[in-house]
C-alpha atoms as a PDB file:
ATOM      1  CA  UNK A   1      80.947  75.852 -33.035  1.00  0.00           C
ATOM      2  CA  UNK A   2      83.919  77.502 -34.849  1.00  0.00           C
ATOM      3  CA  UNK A   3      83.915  77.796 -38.675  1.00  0.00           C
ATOM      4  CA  UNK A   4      87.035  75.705 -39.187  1.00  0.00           C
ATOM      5  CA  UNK A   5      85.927  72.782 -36.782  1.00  0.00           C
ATOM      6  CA  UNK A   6      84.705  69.630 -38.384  1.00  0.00           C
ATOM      7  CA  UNK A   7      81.412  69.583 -37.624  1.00  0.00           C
ATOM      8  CA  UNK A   8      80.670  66.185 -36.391  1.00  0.00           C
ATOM      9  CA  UNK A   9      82.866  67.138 -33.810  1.00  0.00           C
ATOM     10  CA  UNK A  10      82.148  68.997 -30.531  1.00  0.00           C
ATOM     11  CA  UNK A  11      84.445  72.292 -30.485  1.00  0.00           C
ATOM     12  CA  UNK A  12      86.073  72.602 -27.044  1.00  0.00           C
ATOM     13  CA  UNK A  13      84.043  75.413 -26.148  1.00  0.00           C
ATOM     14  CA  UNK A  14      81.199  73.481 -26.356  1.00  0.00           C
ATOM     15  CA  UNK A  15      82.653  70.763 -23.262  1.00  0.00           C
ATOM     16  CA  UNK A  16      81.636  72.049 -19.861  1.00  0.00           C
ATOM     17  CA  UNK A  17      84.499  73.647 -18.459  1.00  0.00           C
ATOM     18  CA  UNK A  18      85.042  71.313 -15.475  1.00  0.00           C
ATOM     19  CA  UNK A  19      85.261  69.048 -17.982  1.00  0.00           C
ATOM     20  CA  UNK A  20      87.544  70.876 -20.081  1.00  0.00           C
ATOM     21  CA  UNK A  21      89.958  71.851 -16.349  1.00  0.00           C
ATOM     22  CA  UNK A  22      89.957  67.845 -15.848  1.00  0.00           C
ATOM     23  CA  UNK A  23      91.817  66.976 -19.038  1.00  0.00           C
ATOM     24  CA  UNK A  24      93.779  70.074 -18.628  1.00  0.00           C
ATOM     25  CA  UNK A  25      94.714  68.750 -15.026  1.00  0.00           C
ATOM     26  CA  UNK A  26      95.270  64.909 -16.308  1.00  0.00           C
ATOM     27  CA  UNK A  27      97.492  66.421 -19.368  1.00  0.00           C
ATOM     28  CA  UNK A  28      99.143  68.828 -17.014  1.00  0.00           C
ATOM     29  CA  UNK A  29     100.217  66.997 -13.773  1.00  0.00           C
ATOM     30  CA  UNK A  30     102.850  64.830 -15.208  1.00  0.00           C
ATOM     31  CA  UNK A  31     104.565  67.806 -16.747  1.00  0.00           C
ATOM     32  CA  UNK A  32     104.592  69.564 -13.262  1.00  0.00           C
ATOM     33  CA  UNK A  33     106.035  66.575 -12.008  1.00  0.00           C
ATOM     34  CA  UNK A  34     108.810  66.357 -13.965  1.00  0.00           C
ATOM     35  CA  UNK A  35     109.371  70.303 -13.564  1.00  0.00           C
ATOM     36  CA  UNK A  36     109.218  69.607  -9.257  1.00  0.00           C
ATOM     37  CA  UNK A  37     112.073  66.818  -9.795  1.00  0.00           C
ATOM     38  CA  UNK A  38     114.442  68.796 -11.984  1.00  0.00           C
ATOM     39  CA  UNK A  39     113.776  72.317 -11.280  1.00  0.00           C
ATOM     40  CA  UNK A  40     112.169  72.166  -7.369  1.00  0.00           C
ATOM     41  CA  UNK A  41     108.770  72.719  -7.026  1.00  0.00           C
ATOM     42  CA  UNK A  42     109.462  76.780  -5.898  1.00  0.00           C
ATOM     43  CA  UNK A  43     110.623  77.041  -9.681  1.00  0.00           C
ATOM     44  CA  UNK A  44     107.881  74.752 -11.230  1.00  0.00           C
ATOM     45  CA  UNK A  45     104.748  77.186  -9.062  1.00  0.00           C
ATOM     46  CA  UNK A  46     106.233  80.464 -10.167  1.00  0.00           C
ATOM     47  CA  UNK A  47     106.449  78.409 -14.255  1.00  0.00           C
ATOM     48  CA  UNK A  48     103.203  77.443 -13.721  1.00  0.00           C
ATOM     49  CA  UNK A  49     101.527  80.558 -12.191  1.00  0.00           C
ATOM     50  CA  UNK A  50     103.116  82.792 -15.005  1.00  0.00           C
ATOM     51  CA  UNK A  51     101.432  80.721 -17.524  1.00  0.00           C
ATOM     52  CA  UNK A  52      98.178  80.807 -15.573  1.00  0.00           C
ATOM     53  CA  UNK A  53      98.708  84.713 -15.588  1.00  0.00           C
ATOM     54  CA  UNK A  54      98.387  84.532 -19.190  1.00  0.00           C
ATOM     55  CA  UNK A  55      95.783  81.962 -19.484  1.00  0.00           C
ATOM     56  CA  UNK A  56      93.562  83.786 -17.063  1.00  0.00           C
ATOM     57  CA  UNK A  57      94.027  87.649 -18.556  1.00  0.00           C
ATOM     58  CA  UNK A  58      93.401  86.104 -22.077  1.00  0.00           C
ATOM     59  CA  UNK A  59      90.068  84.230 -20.680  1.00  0.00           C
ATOM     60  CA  UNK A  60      89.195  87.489 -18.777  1.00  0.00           C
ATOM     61  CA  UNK A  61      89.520  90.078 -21.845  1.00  0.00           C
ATOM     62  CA  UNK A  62      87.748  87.029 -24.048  1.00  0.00           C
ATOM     63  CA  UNK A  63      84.689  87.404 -21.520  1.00  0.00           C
ATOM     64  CA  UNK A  64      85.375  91.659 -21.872  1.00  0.00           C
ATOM     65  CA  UNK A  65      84.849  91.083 -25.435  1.00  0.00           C
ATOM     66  CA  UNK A  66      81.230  89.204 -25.215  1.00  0.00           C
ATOM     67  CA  UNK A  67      80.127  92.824 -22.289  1.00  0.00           C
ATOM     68  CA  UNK A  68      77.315  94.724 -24.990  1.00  0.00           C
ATOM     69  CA  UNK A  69      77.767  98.429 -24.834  1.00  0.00           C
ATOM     70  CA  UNK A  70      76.416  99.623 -21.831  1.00  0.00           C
ATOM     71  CA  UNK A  71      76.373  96.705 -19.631  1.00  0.00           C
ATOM     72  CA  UNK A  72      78.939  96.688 -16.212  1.00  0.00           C
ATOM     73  CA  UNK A  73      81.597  94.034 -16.479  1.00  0.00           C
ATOM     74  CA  UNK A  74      80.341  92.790 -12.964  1.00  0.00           C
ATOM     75  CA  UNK A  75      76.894  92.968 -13.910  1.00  0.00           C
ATOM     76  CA  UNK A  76      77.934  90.636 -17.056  1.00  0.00           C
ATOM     77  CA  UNK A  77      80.131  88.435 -15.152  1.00  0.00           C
ATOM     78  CA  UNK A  78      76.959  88.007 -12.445  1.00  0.00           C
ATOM     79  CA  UNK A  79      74.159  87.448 -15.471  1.00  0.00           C
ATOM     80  CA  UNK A  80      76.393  85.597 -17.666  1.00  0.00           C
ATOM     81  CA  UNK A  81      79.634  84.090 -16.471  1.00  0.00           C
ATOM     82  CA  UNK A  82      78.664  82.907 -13.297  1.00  0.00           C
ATOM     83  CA  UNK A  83      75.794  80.598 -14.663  1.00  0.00           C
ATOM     84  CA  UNK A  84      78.283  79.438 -17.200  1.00  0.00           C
ATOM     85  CA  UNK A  85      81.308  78.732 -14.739  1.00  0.00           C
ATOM     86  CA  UNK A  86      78.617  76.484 -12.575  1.00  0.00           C
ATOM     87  CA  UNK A  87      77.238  74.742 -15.422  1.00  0.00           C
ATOM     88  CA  UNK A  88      76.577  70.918 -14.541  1.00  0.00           C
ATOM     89  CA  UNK A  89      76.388  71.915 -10.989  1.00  0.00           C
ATOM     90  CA  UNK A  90      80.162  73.074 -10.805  1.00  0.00           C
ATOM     91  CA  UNK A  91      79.797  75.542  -8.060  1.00  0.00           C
ATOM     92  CA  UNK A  92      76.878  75.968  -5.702  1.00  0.00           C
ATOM     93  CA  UNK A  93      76.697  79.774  -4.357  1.00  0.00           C
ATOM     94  CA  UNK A  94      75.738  80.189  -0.717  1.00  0.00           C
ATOM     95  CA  UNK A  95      75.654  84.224  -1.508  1.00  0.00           C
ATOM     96  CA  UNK A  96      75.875  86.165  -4.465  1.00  0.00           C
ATOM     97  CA  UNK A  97      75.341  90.068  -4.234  1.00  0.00           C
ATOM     98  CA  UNK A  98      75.913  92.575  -6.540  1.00  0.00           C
ATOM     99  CA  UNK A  99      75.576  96.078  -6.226  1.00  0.00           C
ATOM    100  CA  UNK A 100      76.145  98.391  -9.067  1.00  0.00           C
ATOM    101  CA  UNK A 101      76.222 101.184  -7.079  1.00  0.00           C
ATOM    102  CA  UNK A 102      79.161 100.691  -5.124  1.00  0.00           C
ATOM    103  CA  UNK A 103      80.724  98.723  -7.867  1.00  0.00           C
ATOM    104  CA  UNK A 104      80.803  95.241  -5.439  1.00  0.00           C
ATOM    105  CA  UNK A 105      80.042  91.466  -6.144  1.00  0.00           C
ATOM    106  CA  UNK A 106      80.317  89.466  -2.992  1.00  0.00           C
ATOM    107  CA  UNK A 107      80.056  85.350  -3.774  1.00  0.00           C
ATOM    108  CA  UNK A 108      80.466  82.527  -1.222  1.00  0.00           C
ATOM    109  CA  UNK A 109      81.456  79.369  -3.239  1.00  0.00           C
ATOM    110  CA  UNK A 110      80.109  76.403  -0.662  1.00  0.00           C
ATOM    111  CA  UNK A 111      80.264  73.489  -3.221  1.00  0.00           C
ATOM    112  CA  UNK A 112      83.260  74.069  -6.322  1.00  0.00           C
ATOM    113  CA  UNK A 113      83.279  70.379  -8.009  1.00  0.00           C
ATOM    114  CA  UNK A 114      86.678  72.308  -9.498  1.00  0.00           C
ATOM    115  CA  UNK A 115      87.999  71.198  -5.930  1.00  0.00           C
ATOM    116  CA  UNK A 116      86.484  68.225  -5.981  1.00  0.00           C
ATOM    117  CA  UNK A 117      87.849  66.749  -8.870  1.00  0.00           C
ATOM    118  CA  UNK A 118      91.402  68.195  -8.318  1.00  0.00           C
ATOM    119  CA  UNK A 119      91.061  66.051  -4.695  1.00  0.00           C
ATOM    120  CA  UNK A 120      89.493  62.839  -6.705  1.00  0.00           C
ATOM    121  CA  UNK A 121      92.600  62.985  -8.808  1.00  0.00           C
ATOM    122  CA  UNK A 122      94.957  63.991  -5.746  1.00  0.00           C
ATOM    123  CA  UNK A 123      95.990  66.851  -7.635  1.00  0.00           C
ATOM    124  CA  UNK A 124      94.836  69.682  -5.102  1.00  0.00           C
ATOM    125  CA  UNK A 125      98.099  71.577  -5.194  1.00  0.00           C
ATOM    126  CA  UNK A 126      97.990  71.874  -8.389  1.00  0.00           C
ATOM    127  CA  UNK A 127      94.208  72.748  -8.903  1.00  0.00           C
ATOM    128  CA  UNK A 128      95.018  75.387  -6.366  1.00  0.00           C
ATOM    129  CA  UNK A 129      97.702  76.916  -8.953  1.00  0.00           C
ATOM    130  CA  UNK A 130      95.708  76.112 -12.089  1.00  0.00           C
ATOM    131  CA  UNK A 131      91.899  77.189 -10.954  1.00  0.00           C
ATOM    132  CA  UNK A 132      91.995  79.443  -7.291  1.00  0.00           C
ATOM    133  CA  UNK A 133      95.254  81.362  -8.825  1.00  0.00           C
ATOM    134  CA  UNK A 134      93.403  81.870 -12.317  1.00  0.00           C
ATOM    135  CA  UNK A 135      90.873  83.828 -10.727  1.00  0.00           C
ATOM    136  CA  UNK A 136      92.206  87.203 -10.387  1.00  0.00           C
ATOM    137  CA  UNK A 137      94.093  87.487 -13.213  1.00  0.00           C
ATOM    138  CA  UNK A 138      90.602  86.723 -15.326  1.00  0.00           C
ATOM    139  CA  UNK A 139      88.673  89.330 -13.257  1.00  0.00           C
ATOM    140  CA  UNK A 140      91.498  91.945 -13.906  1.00  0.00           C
ATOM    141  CA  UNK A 141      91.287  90.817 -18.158  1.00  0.00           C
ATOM    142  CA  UNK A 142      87.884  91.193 -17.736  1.00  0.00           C
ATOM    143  CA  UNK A 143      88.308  94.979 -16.774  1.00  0.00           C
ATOM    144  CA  UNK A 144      91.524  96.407 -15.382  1.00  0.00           C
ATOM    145  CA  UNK A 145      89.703  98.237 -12.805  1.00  0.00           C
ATOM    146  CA  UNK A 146      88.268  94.896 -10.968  1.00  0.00           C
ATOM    147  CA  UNK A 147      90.095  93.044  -8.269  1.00  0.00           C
ATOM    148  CA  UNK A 148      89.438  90.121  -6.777  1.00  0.00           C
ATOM    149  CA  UNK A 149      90.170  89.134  -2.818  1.00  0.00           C
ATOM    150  CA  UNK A 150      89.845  86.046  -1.527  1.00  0.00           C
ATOM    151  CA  UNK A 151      90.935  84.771   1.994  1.00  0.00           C
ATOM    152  CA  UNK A 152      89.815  81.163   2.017  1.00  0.00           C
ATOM    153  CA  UNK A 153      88.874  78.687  -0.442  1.00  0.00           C
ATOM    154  CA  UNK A 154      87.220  75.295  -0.555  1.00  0.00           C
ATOM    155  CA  UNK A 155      90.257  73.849  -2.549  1.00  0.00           C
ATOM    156  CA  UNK A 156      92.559  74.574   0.216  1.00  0.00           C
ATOM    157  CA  UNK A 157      90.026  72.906   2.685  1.00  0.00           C
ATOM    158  CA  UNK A 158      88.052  75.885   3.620  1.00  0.00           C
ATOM    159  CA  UNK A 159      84.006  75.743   4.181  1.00  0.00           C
ATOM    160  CA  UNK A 160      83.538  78.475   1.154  1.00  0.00           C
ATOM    161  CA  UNK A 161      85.539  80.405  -1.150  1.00  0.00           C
ATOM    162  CA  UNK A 162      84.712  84.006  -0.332  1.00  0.00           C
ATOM    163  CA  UNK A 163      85.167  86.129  -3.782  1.00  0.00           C
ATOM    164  CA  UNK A 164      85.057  89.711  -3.336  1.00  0.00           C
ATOM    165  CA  UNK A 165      85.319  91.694  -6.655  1.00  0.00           C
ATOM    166  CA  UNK A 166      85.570  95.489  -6.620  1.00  0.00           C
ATOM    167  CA  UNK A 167      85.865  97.830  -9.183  1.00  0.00           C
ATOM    168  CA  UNK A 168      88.490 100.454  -7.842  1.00  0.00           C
END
């Protein structure tokens, strides 16, 4: 909990974060709307993405921060991010390999409740811009040297989301 939160009170870091993305999504999606009707929704992605850009280098250097001295940024992100991005059975990983060596993690997503929530709340466009579109721009906060490919994903009605983070 943060020093200056009251502490009866949960700080938001303490929420799960797919619980934290569905307020974000219920708070966000009427302000996209409006954007779409007045500015088109070309205009309201590219708004939206850039502040995503932001949101997802800050989260990424924020994770950078919490790597001890010695420690890979992949290695971190596999021993310590990944169980905290699937808390509450978020995501359910049909493969997750890392190898040091050649500076590789390779993760198949087969269940993301991300997606599944964006669909329950027929926001999947937008959970495609606020969560799939995140994702590189946190890896690349995390350490410049990391980037992420991705050719299918389960939000855009794939059977997996196939992450594959290099360092180069």
């Amino acid at each position: 909990m943060s020093k200056d939160a009251n502490p009866t009170r949960p700080s938001p870091e303490d929420v799960p974060l797919i619980v934290r993305r569905e307020i974000e999504a219920r708070a966000i999606a009427p302000i996209y709307e409006a954007f779409v009707r007045e500015l088109g929704r070309e205009r309201a992605d590219a708004i939206v993405e850039e502040a995503v850009a932001e949101l997802g280098t800050a989260a990424g250097e924020a994770l950078a921060a919490e790597v001890p001295e010695g420690t890979s940024p992949l290695a971190y992100y596999h021993d310590v991010a990944i169980p905290r991005f699937s808390a509450g059975d978020a995501m359910e990983w049909g493969r997750i390999e890392l190898d040091e060596e050649a500076g590789t993690l390779a993760m198949d997503a087969v269940r993301c409740e991300f997606a599944e929530m964006y669909r329950r709340l027929g926001l999947e466009h937008l959970g495609t811009l606020l969560s799939c579109h995140r994702d590189p721009y946190l890896f690349r906060g995390l350490c410049p040297c990391l980037e992420l490919t991705r050719t299918e994903t389960l939000m855009e009605g794939a059977a997996r989301c196939d992450f594959r983070i290099q360092s180069v």
